[in-house]
PDB file of N, CA and C in Angstrom:
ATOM      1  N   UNK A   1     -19.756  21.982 -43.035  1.00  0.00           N
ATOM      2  CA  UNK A   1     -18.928  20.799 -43.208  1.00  0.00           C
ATOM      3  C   UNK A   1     -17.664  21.181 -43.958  1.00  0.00           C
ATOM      4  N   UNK A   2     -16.915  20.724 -43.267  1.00  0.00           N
ATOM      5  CA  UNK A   2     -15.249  20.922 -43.852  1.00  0.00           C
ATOM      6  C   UNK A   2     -14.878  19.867 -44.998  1.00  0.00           C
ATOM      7  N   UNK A   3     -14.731  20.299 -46.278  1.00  0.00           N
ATOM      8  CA  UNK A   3     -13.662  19.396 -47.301  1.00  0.00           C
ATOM      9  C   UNK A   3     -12.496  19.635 -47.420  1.00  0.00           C
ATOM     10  N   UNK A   4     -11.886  18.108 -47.611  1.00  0.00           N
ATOM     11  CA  UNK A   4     -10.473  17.710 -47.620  1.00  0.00           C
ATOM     12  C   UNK A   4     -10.188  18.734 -49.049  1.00  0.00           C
ATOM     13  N   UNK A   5      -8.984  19.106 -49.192  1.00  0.00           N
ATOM     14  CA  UNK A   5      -8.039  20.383 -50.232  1.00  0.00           C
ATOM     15  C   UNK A   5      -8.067  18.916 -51.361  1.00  0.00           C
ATOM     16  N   UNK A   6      -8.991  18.924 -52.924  1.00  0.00           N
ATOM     17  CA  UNK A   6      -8.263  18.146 -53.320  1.00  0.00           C
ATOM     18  C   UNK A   6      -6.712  18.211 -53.896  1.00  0.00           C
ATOM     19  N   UNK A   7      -5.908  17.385 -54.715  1.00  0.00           N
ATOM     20  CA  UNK A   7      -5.097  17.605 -55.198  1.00  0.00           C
ATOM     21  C   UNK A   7      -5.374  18.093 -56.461  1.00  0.00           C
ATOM     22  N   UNK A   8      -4.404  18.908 -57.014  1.00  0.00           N
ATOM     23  CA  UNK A   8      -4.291  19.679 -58.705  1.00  0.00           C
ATOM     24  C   UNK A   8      -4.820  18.366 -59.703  1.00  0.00           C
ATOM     25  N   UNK A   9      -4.375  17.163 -60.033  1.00  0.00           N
ATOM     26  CA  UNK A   9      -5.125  16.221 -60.625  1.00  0.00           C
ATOM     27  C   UNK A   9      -6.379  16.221 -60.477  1.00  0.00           C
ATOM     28  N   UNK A  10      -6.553  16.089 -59.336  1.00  0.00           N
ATOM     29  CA  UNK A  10      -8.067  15.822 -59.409  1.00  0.00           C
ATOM     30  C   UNK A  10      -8.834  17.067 -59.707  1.00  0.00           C
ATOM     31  N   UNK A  11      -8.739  18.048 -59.538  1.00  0.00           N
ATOM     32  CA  UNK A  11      -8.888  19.225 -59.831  1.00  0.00           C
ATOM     33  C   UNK A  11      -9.423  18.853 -60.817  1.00  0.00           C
ATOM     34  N   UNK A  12      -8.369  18.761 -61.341  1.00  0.00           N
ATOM     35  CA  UNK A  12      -8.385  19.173 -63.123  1.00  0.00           C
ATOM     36  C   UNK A  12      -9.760  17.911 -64.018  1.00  0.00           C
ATOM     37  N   UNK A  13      -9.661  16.459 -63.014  1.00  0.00           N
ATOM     38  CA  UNK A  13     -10.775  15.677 -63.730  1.00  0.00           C
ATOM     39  C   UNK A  13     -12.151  16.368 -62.899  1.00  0.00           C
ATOM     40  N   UNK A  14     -12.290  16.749 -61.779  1.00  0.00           N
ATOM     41  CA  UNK A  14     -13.265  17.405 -61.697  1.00  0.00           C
ATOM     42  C   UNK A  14     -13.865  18.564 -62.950  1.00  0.00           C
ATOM     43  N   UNK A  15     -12.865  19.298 -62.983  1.00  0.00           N
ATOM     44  CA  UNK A  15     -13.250  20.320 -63.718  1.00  0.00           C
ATOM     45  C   UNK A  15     -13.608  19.770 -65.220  1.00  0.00           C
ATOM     46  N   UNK A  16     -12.666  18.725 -66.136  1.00  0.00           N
ATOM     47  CA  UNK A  16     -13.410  18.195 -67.126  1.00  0.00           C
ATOM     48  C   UNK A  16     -14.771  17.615 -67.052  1.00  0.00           C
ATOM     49  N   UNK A  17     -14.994  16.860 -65.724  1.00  0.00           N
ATOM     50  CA  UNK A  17     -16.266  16.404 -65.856  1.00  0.00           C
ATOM     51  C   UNK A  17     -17.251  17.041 -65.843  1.00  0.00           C
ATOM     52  N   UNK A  18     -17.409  17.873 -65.414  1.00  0.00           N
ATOM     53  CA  UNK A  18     -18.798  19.360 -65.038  1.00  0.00           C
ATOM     54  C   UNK A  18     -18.503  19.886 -66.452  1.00  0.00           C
ATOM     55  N   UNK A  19     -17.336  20.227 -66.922  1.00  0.00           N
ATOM     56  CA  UNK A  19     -17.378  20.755 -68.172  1.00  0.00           C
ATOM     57  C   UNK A  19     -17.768  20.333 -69.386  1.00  0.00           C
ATOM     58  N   UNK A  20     -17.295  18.699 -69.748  1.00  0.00           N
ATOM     59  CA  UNK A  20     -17.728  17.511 -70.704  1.00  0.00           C
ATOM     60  C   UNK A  20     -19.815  17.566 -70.308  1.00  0.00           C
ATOM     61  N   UNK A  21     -19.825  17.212 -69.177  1.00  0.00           N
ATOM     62  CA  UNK A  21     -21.510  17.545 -69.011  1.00  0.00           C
ATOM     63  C   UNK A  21     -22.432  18.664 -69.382  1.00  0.00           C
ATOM     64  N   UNK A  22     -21.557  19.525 -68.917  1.00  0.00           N
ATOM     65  CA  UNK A  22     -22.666  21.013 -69.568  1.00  0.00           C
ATOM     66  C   UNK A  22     -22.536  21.502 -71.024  1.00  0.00           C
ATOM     67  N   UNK A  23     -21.489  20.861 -71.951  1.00  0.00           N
ATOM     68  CA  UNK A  23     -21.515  21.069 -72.832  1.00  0.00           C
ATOM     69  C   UNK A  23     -22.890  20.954 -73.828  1.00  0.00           C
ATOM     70  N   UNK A  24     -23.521  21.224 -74.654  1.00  0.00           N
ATOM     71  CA  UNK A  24     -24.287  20.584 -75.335  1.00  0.00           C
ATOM     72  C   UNK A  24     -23.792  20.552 -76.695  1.00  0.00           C
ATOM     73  N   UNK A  25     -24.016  19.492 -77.115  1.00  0.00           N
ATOM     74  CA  UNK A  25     -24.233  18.119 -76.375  1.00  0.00           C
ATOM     75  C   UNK A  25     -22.986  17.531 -75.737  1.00  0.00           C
ATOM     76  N   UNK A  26     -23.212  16.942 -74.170  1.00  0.00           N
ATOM     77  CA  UNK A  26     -22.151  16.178 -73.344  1.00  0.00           C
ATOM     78  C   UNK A  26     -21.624  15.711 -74.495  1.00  0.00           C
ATOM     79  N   UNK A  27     -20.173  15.634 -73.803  1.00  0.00           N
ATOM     80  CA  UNK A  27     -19.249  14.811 -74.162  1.00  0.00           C
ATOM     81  C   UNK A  27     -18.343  14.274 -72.955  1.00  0.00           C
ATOM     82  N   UNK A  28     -17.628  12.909 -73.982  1.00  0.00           N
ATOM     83  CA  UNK A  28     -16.717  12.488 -72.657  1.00  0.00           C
ATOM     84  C   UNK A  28     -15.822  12.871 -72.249  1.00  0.00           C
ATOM     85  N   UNK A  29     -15.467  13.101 -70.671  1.00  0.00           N
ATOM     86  CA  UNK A  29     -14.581  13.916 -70.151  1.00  0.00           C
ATOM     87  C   UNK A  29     -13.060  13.275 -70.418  1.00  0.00           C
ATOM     88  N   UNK A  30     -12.935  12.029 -70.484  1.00  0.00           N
ATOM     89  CA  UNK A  30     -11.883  11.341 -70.797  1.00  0.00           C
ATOM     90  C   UNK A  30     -10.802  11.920 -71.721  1.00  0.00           C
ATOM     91  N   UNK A  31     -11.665  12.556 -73.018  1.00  0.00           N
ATOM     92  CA  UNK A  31     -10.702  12.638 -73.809  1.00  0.00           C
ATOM     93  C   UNK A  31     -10.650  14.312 -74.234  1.00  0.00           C
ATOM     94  N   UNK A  32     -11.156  15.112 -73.220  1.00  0.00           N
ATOM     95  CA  UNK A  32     -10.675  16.088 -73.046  1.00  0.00           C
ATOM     96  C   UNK A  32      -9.408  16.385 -73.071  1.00  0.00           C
ATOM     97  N   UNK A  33      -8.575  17.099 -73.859  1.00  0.00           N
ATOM     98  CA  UNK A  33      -7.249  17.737 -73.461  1.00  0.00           C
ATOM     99  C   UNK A  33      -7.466  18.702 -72.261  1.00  0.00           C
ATOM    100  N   UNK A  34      -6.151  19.177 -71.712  1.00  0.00           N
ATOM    101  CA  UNK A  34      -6.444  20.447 -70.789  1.00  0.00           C
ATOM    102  C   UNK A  34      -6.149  21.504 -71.601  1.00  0.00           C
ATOM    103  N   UNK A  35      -6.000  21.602 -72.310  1.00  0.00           N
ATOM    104  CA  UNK A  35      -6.131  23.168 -73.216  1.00  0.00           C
ATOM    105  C   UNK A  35      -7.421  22.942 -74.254  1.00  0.00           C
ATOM    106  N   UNK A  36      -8.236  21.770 -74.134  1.00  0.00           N
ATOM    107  CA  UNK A  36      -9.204  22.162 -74.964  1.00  0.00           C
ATOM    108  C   UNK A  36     -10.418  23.015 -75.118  1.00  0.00           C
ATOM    109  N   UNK A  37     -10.553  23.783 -75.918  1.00  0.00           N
ATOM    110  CA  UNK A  37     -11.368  24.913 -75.946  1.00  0.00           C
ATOM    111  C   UNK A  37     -12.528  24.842 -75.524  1.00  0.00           C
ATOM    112  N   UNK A  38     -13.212  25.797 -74.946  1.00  0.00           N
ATOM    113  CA  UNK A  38     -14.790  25.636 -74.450  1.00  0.00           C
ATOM    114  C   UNK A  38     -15.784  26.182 -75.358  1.00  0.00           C
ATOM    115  N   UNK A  39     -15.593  26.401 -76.440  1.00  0.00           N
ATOM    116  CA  UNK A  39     -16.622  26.921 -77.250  1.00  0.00           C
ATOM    117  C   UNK A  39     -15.509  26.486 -78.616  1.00  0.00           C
ATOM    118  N   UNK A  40     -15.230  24.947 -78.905  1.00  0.00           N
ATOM    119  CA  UNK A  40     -14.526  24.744 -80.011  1.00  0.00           C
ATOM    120  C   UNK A  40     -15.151  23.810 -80.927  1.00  0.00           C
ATOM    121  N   UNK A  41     -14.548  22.660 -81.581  1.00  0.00           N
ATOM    122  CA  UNK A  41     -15.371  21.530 -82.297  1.00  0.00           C
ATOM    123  C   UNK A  41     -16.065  20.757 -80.746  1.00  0.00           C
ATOM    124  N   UNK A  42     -15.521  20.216 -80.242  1.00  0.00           N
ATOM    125  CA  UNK A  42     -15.801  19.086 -79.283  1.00  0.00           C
ATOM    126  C   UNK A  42     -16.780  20.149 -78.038  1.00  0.00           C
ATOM    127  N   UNK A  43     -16.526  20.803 -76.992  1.00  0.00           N
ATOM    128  CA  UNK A  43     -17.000  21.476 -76.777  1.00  0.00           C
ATOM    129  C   UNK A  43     -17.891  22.741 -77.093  1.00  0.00           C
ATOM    130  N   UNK A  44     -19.328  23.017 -75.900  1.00  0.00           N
ATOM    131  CA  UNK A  44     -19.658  24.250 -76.599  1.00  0.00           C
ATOM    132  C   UNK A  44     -20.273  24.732 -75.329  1.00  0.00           C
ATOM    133  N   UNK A  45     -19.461  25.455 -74.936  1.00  0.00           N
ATOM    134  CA  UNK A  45     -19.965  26.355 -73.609  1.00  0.00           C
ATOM    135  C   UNK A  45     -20.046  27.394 -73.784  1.00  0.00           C
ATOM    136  N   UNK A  46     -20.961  28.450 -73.322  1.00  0.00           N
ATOM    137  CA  UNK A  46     -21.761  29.563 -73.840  1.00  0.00           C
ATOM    138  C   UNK A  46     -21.166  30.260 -72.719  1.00  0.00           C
ATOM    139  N   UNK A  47     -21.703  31.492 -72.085  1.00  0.00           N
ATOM    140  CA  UNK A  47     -21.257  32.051 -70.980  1.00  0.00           C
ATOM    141  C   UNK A  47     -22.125  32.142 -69.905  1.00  0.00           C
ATOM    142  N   UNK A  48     -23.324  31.861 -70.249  1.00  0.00           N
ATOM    143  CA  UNK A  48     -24.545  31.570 -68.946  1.00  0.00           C
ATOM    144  C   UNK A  48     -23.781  30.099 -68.504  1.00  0.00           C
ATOM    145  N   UNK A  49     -23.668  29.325 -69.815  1.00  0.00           N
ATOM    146  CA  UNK A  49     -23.429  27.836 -69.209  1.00  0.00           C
ATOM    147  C   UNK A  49     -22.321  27.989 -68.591  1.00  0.00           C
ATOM    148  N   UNK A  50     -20.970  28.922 -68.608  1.00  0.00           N
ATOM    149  CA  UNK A  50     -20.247  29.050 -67.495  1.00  0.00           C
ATOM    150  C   UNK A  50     -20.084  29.260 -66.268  1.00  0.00           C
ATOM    151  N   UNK A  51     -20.958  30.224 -66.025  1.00  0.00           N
ATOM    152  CA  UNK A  51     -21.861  30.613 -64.506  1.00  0.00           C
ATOM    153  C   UNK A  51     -22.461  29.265 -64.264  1.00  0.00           C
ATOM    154  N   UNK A  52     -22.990  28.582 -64.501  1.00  0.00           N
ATOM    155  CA  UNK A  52     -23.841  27.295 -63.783  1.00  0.00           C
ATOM    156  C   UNK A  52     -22.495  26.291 -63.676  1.00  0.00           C
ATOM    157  N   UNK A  53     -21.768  26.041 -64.645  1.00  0.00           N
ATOM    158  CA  UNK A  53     -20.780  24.831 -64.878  1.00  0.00           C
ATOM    159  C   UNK A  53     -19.654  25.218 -63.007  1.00  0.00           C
ATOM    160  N   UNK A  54     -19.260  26.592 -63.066  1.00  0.00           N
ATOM    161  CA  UNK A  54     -18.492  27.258 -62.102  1.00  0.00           C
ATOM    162  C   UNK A  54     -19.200  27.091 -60.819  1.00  0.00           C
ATOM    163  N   UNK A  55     -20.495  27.246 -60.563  1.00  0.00           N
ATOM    164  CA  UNK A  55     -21.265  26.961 -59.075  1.00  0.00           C
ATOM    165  C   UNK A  55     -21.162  25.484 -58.652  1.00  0.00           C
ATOM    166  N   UNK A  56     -21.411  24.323 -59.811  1.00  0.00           N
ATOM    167  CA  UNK A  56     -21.178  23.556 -59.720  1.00  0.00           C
ATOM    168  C   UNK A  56     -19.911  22.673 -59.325  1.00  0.00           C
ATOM    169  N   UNK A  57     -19.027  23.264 -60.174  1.00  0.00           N
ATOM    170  CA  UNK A  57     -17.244  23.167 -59.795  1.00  0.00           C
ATOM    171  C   UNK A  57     -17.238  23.090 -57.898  1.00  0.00           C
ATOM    172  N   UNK A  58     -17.525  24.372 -57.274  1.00  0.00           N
ATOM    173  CA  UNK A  58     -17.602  24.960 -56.172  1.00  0.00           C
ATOM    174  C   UNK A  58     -18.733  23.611 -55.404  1.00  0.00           C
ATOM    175  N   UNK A  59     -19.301  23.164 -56.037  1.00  0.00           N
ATOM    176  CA  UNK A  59     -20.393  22.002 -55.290  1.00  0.00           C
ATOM    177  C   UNK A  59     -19.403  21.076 -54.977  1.00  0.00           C
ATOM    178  N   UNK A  60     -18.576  20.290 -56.214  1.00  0.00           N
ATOM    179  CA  UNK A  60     -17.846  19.481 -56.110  1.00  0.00           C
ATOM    180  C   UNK A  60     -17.346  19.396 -55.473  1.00  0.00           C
ATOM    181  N   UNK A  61     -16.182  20.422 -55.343  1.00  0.00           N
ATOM    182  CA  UNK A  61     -14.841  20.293 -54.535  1.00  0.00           C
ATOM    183  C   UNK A  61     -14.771  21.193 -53.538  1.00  0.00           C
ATOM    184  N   UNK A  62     -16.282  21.628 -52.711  1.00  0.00           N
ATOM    185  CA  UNK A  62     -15.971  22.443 -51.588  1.00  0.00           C
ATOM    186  C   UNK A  62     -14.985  23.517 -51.242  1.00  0.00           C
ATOM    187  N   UNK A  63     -14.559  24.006 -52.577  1.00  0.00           N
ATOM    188  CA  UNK A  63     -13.322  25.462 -52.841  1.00  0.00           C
ATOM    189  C   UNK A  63     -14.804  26.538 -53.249  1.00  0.00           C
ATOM    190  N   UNK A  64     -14.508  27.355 -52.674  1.00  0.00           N
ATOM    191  CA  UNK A  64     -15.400  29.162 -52.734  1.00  0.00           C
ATOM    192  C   UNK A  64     -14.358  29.697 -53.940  1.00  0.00           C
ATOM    193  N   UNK A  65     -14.887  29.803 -55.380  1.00  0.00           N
ATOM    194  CA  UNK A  65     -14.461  30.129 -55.846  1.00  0.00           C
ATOM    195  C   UNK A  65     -14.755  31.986 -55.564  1.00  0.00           C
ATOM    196  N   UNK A  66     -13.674  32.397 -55.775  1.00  0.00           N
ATOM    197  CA  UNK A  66     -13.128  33.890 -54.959  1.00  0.00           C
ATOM    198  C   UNK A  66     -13.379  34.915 -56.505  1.00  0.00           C
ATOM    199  N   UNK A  67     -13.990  35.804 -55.986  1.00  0.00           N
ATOM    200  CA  UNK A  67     -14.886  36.689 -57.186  1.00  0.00           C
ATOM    201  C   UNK A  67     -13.565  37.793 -57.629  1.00  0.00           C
ATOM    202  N   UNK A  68     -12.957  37.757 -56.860  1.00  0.00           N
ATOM    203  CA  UNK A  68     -11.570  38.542 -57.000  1.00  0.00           C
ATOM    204  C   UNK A  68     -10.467  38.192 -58.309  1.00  0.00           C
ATOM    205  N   UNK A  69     -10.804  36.546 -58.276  1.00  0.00           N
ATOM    206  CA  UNK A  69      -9.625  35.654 -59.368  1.00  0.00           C
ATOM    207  C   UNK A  69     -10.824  35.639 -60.352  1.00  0.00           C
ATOM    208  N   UNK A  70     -11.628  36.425 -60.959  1.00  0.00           N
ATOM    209  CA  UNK A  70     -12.182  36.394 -62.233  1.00  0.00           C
ATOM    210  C   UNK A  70     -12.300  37.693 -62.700  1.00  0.00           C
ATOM    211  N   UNK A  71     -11.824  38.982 -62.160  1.00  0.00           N
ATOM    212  CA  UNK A  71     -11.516  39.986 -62.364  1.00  0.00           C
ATOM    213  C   UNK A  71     -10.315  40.187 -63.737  1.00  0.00           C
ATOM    214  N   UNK A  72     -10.953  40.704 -65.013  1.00  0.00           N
ATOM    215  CA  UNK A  72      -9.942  40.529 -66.047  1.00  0.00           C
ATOM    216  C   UNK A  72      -9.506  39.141 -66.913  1.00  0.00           C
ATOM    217  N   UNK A  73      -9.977  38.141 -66.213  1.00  0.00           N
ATOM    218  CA  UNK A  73      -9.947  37.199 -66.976  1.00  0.00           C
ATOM    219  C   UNK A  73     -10.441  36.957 -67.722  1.00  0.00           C
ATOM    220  N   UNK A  74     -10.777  35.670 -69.171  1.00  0.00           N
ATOM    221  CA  UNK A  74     -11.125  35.120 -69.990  1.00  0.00           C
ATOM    222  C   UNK A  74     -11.268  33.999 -69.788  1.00  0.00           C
ATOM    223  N   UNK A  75     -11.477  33.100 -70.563  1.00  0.00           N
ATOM    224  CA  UNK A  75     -11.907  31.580 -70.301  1.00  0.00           C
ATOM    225  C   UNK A  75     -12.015  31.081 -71.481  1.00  0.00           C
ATOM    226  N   UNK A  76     -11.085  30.524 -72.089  1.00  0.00           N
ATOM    227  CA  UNK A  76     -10.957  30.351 -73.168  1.00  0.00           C
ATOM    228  C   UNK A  76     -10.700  28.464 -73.141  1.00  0.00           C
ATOM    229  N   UNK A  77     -10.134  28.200 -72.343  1.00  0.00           N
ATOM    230  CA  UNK A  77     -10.101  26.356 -72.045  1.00  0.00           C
ATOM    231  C   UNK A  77     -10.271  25.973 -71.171  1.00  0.00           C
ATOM    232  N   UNK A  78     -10.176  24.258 -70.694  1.00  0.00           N
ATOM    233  CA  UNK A  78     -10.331  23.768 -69.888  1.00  0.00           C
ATOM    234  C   UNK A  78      -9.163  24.379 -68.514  1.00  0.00           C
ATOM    235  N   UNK A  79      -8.061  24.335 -69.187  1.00  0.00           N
ATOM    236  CA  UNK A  79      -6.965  24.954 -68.345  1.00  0.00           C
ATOM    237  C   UNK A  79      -7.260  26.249 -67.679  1.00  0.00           C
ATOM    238  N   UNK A  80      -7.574  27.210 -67.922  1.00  0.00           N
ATOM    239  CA  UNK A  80      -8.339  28.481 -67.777  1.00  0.00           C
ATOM    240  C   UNK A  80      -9.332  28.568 -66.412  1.00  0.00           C
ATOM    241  N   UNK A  81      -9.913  27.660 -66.582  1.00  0.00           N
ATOM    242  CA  UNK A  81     -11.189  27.119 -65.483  1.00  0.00           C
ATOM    243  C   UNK A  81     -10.489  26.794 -64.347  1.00  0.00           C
ATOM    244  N   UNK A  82      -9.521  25.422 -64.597  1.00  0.00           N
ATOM    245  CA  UNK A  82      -8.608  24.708 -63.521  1.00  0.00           C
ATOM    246  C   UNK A  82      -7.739  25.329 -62.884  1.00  0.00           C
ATOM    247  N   UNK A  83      -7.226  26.874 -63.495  1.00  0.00           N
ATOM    248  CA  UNK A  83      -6.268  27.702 -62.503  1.00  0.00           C
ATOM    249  C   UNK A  83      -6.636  28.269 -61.566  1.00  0.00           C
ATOM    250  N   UNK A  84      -8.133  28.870 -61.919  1.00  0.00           N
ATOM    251  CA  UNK A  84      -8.840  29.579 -61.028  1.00  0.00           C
ATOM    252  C   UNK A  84      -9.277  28.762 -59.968  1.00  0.00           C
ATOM    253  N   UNK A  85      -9.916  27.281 -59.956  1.00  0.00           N
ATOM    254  CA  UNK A  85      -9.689  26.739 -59.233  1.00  0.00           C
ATOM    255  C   UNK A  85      -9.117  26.565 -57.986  1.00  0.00           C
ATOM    256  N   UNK A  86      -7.693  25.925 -58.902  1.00  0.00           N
ATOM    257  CA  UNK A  86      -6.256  25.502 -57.582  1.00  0.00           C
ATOM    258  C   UNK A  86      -6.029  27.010 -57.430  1.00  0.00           C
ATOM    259  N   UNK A  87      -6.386  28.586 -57.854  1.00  0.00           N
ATOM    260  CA  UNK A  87      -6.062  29.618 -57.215  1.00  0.00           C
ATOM    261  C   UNK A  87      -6.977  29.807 -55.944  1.00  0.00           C
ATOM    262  N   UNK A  88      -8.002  29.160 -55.942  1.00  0.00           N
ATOM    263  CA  UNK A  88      -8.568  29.365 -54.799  1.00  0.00           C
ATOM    264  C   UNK A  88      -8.661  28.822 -53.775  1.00  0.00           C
ATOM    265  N   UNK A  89      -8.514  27.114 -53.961  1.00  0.00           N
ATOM    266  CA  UNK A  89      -8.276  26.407 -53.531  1.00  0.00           C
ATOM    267  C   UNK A  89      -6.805  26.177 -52.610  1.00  0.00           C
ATOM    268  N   UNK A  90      -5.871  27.068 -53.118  1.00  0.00           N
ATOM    269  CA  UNK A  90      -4.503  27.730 -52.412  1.00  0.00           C
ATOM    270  C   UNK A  90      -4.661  28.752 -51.436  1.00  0.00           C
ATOM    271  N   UNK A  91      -5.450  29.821 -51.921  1.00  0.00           N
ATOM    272  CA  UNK A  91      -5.838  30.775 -50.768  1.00  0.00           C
ATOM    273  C   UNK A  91      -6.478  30.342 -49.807  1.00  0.00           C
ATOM    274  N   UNK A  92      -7.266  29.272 -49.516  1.00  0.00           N
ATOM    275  CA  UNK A  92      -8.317  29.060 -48.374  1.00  0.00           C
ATOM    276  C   UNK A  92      -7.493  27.637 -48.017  1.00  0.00           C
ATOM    277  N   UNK A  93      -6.390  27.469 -48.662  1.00  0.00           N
ATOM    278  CA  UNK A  93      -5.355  26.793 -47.770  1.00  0.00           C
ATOM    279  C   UNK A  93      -4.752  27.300 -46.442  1.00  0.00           C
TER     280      UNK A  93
END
């Protein structure tokens, strides 16, 4: 089954929401910043919980996140997550 490309917005509330959820303990995605940290006060994402939060991302929005765009990276915020994203989500454009 083919999904529609979302747009970069939505992207980005996708990606808070999977992220606000796997945190422990959830929090609301609402008042996420996009630079807010994933292992900070409000958030606390571990790096297993990144691997599950990221498959999930890929559930959502029908983008194959590409094993190529995590080569050298870090993941340090919400923003961080959301590039890799719309980077993949551009290529399989």
């Amino acid at each position: 089954m083919q999904h529609a490309q979302p747009t970069p917005p939505h992207l980005t509330s996708v990606v808070k929401k999977v992220v606000a959820a796997a945190s422990e303990p959830p929090v609301d995605p609402r008042g996420l910043a996009d630079d807010e940290p994933l292992n900070g006060e409000r958030l606390h994402i571990n790096s297993l919980t990144l691997i599950s939060l990221l498959v999930q991302i890929e559930e959502e929005t029908g983008i194959a996140l590409s094993d190529e765009l995590f080569v050298g990276k870090s993941f340090a915020t919400v923003t961080d997550i959301t590039a890799i994203v719309e980077q993949s989500s551009e290529a399989a454009a």
